[in-house]
PDB file of N, CA and C in Angstrom:
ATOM      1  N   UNK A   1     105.849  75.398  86.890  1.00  0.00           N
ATOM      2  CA  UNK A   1     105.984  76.827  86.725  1.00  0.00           C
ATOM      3  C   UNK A   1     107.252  77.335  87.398  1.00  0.00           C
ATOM      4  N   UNK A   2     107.629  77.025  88.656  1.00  0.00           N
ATOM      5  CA  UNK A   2     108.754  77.566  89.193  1.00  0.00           C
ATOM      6  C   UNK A   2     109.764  76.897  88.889  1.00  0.00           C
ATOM      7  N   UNK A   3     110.289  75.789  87.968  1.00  0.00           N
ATOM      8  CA  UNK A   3     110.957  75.288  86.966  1.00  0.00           C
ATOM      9  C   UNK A   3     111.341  75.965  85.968  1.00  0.00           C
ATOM     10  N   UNK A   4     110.110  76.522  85.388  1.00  0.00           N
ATOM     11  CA  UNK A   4     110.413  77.271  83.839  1.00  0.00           C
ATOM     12  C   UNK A   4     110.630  78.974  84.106  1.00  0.00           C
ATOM     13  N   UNK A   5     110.760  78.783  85.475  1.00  0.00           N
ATOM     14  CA  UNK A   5     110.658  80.618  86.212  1.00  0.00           C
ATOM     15  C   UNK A   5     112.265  80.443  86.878  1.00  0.00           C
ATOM     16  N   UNK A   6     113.033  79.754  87.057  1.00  0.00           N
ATOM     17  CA  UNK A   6     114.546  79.268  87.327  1.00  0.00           C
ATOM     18  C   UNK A   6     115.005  79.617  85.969  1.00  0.00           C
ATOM     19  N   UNK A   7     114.897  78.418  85.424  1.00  0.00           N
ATOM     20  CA  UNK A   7     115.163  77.881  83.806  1.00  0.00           C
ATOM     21  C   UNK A   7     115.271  79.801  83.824  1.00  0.00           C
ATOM     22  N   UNK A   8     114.774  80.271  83.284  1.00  0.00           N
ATOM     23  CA  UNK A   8     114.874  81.616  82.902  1.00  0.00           C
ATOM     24  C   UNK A   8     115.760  82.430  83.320  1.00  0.00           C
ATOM     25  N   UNK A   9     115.253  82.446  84.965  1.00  0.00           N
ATOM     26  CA  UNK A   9     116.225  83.364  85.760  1.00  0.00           C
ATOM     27  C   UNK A   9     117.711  82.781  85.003  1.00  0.00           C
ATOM     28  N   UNK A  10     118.396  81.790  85.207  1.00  0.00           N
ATOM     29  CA  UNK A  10     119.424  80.664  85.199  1.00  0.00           C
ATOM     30  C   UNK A  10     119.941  81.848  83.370  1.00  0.00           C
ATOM     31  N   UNK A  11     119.125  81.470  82.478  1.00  0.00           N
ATOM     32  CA  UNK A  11     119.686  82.057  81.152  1.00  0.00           C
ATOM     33  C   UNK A  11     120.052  83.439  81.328  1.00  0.00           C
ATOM     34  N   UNK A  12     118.899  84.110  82.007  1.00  0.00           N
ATOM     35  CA  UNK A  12     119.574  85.544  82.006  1.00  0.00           C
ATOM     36  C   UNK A  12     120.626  85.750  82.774  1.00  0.00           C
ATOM     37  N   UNK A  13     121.164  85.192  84.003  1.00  0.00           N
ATOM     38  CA  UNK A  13     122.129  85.551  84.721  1.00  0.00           C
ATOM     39  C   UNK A  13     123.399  84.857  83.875  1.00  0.00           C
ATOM     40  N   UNK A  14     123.323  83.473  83.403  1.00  0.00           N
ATOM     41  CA  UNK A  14     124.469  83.346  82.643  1.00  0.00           C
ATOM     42  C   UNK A  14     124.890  84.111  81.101  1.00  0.00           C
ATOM     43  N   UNK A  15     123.876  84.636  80.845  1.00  0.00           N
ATOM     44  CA  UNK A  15     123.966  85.578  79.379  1.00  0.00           C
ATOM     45  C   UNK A  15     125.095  87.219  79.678  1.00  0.00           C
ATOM     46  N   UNK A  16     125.105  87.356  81.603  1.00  0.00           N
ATOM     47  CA  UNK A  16     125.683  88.694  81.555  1.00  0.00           C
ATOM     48  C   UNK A  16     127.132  88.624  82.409  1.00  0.00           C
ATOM     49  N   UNK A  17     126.826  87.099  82.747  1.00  0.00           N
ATOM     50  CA  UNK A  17     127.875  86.752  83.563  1.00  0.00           C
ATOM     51  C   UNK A  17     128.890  86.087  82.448  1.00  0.00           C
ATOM     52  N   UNK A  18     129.761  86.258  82.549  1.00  0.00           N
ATOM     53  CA  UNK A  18     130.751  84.584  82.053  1.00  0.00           C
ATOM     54  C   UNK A  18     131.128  83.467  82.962  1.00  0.00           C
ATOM     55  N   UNK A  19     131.602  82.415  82.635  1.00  0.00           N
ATOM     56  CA  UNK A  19     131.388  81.416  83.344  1.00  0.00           C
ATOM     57  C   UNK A  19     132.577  81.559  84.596  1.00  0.00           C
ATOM     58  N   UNK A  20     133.459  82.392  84.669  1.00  0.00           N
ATOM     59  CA  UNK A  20     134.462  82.334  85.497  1.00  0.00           C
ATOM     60  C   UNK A  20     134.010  83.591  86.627  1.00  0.00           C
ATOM     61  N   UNK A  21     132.856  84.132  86.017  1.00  0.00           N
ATOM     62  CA  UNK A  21     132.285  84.737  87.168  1.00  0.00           C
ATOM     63  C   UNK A  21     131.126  84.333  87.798  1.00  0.00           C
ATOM     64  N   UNK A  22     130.580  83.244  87.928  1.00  0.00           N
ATOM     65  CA  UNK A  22     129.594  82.397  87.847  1.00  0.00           C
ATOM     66  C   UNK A  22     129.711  82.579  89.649  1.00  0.00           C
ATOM     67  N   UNK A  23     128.442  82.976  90.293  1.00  0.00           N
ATOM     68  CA  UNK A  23     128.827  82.038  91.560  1.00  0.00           C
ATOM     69  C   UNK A  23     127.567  81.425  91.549  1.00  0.00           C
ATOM     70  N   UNK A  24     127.561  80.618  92.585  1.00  0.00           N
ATOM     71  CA  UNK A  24     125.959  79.561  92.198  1.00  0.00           C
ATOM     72  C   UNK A  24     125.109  80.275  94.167  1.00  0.00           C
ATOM     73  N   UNK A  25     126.297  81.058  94.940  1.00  0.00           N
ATOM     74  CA  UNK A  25     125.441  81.669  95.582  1.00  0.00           C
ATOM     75  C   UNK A  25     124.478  82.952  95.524  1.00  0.00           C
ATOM     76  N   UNK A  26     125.503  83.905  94.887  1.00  0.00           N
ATOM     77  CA  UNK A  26     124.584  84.774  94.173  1.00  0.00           C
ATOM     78  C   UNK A  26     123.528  84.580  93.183  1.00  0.00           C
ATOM     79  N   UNK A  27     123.912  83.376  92.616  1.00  0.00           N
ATOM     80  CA  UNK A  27     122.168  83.177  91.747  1.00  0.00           C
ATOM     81  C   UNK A  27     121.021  82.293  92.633  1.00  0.00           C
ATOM     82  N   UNK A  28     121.488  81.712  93.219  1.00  0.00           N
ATOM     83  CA  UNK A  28     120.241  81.021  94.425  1.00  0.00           C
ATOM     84  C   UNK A  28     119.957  82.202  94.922  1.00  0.00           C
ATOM     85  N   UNK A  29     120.672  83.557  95.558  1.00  0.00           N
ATOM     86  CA  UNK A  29     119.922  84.502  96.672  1.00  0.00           C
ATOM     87  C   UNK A  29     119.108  85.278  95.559  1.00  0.00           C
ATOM     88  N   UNK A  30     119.246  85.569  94.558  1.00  0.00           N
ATOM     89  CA  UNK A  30     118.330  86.005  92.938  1.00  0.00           C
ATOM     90  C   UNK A  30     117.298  85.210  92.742  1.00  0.00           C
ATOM     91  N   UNK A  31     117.409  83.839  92.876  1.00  0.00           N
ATOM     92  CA  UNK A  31     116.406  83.171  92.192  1.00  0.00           C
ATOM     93  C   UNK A  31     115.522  82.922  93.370  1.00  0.00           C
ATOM     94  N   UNK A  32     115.749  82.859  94.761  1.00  0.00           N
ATOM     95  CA  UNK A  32     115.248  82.852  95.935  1.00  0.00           C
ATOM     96  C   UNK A  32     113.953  83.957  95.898  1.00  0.00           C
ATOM     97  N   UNK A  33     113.896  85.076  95.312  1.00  0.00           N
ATOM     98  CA  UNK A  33     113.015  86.119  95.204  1.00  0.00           C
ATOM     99  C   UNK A  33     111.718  85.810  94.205  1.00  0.00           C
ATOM    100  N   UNK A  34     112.512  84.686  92.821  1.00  0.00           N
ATOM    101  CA  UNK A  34     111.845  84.687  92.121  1.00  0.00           C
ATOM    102  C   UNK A  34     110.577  83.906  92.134  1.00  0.00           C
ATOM    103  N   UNK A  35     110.990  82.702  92.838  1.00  0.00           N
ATOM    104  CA  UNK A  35     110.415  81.842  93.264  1.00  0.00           C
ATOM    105  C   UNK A  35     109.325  81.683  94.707  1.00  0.00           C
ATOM    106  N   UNK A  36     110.072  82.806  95.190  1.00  0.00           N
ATOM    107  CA  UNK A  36     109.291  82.490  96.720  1.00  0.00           C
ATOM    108  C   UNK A  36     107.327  82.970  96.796  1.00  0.00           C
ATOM    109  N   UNK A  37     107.200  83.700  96.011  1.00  0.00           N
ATOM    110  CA  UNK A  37     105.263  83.924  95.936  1.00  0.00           C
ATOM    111  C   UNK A  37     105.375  82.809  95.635  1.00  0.00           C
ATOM    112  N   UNK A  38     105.489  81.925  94.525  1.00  0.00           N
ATOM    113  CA  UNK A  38     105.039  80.784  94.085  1.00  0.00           C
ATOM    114  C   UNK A  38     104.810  79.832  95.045  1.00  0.00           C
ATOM    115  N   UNK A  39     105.990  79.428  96.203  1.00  0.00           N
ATOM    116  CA  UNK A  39     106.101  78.182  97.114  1.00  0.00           C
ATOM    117  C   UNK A  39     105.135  78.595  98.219  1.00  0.00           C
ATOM    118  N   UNK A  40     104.922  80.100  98.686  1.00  0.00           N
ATOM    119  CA  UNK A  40     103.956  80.718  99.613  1.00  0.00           C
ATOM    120  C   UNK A  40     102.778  80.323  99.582  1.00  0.00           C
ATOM    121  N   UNK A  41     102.140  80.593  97.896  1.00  0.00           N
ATOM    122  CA  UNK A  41     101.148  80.254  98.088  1.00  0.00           C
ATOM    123  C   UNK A  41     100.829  78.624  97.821  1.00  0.00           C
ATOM    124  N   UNK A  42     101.803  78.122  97.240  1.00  0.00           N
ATOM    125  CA  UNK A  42     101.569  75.952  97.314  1.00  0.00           C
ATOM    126  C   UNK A  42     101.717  75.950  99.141  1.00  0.00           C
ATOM    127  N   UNK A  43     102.386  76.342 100.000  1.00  0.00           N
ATOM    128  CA  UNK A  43     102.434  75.746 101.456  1.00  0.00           C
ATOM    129  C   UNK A  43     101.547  76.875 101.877  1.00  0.00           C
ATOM    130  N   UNK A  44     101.636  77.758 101.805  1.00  0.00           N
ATOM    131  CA  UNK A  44     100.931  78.069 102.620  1.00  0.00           C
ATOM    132  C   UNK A  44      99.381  77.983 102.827  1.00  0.00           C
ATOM    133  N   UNK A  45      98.746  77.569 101.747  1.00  0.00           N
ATOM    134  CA  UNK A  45      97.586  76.640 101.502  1.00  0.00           C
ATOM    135  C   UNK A  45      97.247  75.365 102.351  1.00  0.00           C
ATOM    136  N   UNK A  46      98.502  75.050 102.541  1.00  0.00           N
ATOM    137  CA  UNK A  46      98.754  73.697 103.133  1.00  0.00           C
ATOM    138  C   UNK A  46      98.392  73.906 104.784  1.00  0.00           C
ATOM    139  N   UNK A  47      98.908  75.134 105.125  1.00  0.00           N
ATOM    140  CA  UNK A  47      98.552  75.438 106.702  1.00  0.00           C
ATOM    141  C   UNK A  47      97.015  75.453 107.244  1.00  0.00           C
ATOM    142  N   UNK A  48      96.217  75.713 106.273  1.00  0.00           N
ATOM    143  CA  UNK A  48      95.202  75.929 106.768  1.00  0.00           C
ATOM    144  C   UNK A  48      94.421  74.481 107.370  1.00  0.00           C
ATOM    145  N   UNK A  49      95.065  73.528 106.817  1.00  0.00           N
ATOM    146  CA  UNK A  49      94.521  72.366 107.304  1.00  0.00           C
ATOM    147  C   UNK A  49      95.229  71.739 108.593  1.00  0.00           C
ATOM    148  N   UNK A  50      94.033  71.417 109.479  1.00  0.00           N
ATOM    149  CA  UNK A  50      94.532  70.632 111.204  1.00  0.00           C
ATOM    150  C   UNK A  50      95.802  69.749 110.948  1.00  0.00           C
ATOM    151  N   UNK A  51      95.510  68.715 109.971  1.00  0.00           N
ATOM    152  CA  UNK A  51      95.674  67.599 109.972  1.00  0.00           C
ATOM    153  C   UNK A  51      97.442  67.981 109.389  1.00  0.00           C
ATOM    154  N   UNK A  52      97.914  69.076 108.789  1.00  0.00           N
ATOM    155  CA  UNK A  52      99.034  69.552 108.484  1.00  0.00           C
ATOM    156  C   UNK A  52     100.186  69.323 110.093  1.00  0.00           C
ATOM    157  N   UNK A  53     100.929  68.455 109.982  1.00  0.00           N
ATOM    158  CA  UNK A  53     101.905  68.685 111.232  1.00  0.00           C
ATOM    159  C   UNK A  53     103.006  69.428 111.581  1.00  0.00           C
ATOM    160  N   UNK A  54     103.363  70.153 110.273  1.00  0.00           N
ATOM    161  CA  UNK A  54     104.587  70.871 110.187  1.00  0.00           C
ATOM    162  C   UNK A  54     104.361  72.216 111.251  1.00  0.00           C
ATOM    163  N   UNK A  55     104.761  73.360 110.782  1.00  0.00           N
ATOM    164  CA  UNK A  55     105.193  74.477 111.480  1.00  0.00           C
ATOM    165  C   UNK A  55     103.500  74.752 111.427  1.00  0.00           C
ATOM    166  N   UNK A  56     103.286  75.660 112.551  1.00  0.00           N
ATOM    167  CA  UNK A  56     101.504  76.217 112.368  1.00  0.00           C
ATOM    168  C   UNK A  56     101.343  77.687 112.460  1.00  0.00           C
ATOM    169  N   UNK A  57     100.562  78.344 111.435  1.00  0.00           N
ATOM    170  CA  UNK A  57     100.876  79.553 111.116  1.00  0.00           C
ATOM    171  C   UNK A  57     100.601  79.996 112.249  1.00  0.00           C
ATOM    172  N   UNK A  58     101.637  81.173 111.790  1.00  0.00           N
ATOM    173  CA  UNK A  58     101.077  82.537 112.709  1.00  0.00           C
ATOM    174  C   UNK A  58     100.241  83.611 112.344  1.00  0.00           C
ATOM    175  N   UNK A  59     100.731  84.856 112.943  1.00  0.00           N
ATOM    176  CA  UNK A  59      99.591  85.968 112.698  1.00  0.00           C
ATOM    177  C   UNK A  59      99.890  86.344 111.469  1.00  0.00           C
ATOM    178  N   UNK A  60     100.866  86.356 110.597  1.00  0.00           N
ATOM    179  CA  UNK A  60     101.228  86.811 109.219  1.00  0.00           C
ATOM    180  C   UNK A  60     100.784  86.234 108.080  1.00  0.00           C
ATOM    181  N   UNK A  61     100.650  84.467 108.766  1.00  0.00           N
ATOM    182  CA  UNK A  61      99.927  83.623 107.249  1.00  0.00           C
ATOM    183  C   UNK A  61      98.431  83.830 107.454  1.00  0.00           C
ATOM    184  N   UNK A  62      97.675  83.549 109.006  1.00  0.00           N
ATOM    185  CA  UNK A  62      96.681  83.971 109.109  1.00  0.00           C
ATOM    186  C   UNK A  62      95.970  85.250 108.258  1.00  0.00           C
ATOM    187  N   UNK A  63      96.957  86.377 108.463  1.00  0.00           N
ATOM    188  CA  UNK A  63      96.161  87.613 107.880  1.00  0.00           C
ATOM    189  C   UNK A  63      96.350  87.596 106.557  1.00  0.00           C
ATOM    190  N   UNK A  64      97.142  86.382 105.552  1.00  0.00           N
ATOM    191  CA  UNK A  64      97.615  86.562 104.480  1.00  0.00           C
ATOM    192  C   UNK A  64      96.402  85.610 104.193  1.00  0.00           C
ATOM    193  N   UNK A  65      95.824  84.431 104.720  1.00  0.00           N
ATOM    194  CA  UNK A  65      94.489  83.560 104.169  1.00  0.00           C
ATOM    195  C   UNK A  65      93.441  84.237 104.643  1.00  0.00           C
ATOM    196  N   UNK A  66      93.298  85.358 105.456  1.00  0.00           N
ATOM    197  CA  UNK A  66      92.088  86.144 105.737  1.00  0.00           C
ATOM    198  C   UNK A  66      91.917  87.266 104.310  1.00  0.00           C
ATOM    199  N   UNK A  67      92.990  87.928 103.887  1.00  0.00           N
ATOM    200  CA  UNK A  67      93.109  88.311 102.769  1.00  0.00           C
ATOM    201  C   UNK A  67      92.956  87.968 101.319  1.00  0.00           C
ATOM    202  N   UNK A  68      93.155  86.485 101.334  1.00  0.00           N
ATOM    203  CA  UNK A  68      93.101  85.985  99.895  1.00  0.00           C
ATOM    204  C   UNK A  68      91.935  85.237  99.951  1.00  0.00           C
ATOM    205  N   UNK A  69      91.033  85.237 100.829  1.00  0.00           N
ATOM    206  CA  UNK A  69      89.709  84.497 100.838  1.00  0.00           C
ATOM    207  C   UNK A  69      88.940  85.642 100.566  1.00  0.00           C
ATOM    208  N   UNK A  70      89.308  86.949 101.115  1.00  0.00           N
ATOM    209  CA  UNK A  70      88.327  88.494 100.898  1.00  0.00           C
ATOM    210  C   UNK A  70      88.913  88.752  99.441  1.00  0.00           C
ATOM    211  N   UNK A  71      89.689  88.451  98.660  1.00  0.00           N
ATOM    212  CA  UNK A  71      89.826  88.559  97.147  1.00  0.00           C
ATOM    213  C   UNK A  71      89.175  87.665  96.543  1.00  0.00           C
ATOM    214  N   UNK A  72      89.221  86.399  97.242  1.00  0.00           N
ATOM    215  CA  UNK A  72      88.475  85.286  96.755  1.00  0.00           C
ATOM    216  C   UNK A  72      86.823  85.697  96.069  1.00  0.00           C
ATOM    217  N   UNK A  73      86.645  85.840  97.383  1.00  0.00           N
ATOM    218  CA  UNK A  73      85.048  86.489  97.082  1.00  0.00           C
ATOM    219  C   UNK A  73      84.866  87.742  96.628  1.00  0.00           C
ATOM    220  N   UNK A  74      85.699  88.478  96.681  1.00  0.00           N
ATOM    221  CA  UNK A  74      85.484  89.951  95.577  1.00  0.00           C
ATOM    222  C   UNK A  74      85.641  89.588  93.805  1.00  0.00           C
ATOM    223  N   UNK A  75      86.532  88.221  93.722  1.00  0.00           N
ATOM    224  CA  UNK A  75      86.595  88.021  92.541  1.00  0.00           C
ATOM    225  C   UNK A  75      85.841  87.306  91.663  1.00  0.00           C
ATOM    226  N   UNK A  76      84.436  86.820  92.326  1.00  0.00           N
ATOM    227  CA  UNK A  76      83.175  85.963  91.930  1.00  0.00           C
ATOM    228  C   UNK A  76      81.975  87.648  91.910  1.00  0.00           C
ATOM    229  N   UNK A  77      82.531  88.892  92.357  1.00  0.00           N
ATOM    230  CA  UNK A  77      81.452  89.542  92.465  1.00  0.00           C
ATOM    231  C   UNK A  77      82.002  91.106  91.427  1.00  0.00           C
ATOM    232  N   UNK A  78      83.413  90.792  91.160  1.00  0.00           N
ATOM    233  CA  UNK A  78      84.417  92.091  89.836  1.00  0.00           C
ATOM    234  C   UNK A  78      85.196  91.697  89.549  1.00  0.00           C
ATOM    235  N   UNK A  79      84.787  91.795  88.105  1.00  0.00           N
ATOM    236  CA  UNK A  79      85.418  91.113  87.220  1.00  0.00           C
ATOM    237  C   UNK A  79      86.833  91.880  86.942  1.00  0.00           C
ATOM    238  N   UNK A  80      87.068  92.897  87.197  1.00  0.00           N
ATOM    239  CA  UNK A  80      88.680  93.304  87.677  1.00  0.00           C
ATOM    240  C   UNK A  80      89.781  92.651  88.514  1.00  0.00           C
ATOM    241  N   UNK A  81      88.890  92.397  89.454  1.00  0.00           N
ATOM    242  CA  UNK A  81      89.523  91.208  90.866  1.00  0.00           C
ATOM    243  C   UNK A  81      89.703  90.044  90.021  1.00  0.00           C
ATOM    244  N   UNK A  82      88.775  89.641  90.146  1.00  0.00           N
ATOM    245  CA  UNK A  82      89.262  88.276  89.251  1.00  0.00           C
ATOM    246  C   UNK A  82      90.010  87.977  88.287  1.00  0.00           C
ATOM    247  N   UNK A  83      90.303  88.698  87.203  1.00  0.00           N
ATOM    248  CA  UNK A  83      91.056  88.820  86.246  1.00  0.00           C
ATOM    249  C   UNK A  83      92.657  89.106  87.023  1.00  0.00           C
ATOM    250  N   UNK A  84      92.566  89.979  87.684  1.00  0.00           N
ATOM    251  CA  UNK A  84      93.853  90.246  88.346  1.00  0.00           C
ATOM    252  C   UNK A  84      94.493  89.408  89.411  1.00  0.00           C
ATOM    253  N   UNK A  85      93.394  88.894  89.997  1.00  0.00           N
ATOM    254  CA  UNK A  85      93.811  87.786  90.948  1.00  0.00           C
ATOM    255  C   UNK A  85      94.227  86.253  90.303  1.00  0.00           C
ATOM    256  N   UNK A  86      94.005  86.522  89.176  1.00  0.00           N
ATOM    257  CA  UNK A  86      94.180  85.131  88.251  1.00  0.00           C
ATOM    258  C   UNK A  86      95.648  85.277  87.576  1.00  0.00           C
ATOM    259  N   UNK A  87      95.587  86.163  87.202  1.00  0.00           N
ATOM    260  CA  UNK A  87      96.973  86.510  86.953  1.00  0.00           C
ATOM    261  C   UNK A  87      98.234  86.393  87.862  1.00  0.00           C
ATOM    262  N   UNK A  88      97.892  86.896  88.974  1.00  0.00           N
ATOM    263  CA  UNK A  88      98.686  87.305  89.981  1.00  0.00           C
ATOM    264  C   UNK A  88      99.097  85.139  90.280  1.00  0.00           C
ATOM    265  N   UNK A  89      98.006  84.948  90.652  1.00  0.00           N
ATOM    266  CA  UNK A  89      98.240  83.741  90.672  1.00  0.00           C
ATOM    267  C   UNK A  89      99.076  82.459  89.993  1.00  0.00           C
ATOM    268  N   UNK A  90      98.371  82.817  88.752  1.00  0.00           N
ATOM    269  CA  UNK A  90      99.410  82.097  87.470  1.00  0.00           C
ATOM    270  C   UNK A  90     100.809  82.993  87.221  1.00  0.00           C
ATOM    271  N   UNK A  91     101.247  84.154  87.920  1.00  0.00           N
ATOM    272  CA  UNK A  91     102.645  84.620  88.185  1.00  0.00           C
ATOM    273  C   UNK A  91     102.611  85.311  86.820  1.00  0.00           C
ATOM    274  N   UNK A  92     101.591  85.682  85.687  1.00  0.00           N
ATOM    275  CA  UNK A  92     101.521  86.597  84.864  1.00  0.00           C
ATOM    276  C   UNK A  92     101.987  87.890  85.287  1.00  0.00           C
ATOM    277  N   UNK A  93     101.418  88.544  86.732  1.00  0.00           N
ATOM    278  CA  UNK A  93     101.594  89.818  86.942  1.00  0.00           C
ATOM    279  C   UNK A  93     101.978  89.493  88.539  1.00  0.00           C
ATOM    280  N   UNK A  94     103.004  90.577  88.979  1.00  0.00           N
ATOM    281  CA  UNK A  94     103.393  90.578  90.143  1.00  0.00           C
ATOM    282  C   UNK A  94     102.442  90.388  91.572  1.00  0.00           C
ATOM    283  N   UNK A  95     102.976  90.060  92.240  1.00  0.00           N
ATOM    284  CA  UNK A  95     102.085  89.911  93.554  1.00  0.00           C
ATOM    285  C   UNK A  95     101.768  91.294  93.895  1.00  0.00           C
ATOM    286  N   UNK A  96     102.381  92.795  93.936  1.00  0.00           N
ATOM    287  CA  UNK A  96     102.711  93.581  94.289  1.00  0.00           C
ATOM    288  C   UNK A  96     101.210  94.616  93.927  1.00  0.00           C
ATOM    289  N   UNK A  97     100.651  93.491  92.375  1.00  0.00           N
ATOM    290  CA  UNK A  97      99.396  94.343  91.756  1.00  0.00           C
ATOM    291  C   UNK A  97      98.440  93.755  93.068  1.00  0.00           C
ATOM    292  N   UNK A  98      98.371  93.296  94.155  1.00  0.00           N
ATOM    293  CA  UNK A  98      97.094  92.388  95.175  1.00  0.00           C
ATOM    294  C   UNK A  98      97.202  93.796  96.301  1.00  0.00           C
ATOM    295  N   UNK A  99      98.099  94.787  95.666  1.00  0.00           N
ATOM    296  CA  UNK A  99      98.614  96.190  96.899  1.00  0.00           C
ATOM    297  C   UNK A  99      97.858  97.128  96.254  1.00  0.00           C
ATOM    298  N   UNK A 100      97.287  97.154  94.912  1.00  0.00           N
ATOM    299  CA  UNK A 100      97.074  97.883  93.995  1.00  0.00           C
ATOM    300  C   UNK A 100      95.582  98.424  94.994  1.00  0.00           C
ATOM    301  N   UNK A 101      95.597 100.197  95.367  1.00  0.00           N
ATOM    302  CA  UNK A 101      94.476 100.753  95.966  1.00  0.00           C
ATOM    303  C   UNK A 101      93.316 100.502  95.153  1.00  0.00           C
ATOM    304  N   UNK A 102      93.168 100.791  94.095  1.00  0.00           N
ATOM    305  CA  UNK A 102      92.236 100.727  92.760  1.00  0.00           C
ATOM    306  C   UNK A 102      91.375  99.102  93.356  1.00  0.00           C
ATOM    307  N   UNK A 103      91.926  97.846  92.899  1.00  0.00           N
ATOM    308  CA  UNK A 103      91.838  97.122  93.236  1.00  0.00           C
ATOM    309  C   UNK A 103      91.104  96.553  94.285  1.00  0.00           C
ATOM    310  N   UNK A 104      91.973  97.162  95.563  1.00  0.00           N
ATOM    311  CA  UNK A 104      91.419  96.696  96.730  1.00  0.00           C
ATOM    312  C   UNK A 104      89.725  97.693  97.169  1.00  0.00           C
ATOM    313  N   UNK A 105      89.940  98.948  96.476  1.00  0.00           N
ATOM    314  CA  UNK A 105      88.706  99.634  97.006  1.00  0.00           C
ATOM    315  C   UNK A 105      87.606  99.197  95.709  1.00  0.00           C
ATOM    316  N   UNK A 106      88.081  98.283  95.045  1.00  0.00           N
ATOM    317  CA  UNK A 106      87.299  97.926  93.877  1.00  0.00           C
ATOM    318  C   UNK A 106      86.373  96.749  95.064  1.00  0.00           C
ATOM    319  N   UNK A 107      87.181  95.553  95.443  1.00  0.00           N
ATOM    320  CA  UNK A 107      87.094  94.221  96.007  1.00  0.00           C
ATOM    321  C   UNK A 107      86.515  94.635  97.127  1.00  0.00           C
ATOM    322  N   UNK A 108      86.581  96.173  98.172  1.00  0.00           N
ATOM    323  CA  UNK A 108      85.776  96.125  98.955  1.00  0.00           C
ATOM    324  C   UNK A 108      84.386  96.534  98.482  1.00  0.00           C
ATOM    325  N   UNK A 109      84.174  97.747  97.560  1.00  0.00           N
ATOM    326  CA  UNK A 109      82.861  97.646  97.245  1.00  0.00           C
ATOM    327  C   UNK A 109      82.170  96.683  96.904  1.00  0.00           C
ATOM    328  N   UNK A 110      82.988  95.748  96.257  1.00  0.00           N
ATOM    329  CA  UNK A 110      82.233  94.733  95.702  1.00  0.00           C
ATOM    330  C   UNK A 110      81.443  93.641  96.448  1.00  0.00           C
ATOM    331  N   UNK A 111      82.123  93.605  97.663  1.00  0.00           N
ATOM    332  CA  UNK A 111      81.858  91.959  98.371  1.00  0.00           C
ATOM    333  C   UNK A 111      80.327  93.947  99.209  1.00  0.00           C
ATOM    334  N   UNK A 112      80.944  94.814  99.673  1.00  0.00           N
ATOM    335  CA  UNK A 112      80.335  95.605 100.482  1.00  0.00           C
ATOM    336  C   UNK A 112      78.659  95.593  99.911  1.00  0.00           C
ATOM    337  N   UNK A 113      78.557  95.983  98.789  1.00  0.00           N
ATOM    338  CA  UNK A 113      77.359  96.097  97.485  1.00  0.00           C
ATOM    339  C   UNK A 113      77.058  94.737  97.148  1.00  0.00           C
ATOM    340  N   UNK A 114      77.505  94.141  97.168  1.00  0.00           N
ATOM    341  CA  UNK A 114      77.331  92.798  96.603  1.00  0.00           C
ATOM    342  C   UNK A 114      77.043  92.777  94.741  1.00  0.00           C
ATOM    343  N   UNK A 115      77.847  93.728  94.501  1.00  0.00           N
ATOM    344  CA  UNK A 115      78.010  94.132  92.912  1.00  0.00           C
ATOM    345  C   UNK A 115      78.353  92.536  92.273  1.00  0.00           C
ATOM    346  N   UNK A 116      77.881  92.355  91.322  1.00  0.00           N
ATOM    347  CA  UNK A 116      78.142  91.052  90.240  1.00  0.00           C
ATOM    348  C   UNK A 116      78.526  91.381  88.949  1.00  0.00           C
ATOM    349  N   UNK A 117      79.944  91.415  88.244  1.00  0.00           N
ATOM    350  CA  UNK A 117      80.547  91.480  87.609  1.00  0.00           C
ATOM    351  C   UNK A 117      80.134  92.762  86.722  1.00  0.00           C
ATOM    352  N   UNK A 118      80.092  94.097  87.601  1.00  0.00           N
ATOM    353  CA  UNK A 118      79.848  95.206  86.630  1.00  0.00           C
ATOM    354  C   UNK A 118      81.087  96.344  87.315  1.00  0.00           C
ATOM    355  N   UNK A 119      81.907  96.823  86.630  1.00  0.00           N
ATOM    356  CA  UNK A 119      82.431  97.827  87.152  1.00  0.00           C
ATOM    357  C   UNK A 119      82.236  99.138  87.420  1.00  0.00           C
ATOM    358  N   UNK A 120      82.661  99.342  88.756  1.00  0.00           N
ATOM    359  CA  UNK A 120      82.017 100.924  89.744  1.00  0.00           C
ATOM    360  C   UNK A 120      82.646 102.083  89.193  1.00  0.00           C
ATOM    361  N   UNK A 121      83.592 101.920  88.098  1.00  0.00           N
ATOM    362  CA  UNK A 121      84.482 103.425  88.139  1.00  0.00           C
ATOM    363  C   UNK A 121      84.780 103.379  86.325  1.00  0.00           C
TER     364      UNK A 121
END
């Protein structure tokens, strides 16, 4: 996925550029944006385990796997969450929709009620 999410970026920037204006730093600090939810959530998955030796999260990845485990389970109980969190995931729709108020006061009633796939609004 973050292959065919380059690949892309890569066509559109050379479609407006010509090649003598090409720099290959300005398209890495572009494609750096495009890519980075994607690698967040492959490593940062990775932190949660002991046995991981690299860097060990802090308070930011912490509150970011305390967060996506409380979507987790809002999205087995609304079917809004889930749909959106699936998306968000497969990079269909921006990360930016997981900010969405609607959403989140959806995912708290839901896990709160223990609602099963019926929507409150």
């Amino acid at each position: 996925m973050v292959a065919a999410m380059s690949a892309k970026r890569l066509k559109e920037y050379l479609s407006k550029h010509s090649d003598i204006d090409f720099s290959a730093k300005t398209f890495q600090k572009r494609l750096f944006w495009t890519v980075l939810i994607s690698w967040l959530l492959a490593t940062g998955e990775d932190m949660r385990y002991p046995s991981v030796t690299d860097k060990k999260p802090n308070i930011i990845d912490r509150l970011a796997h305390r967060f996506l485990d409380f979507l987790f389970i809002a999205s087995n109980r609304d079917q809004f969450v889930g749909v959106t969190l699936l998306q968000v995931v497969q990079r269909i729709k921006s990360p930016l929709y997981l900010a969405n108020l609607i959403l989140l006061m959806r995912a708290f009633f839901a896990v709160l009620l223990d609602v099963k796939n019926h929507y409150l609004w």
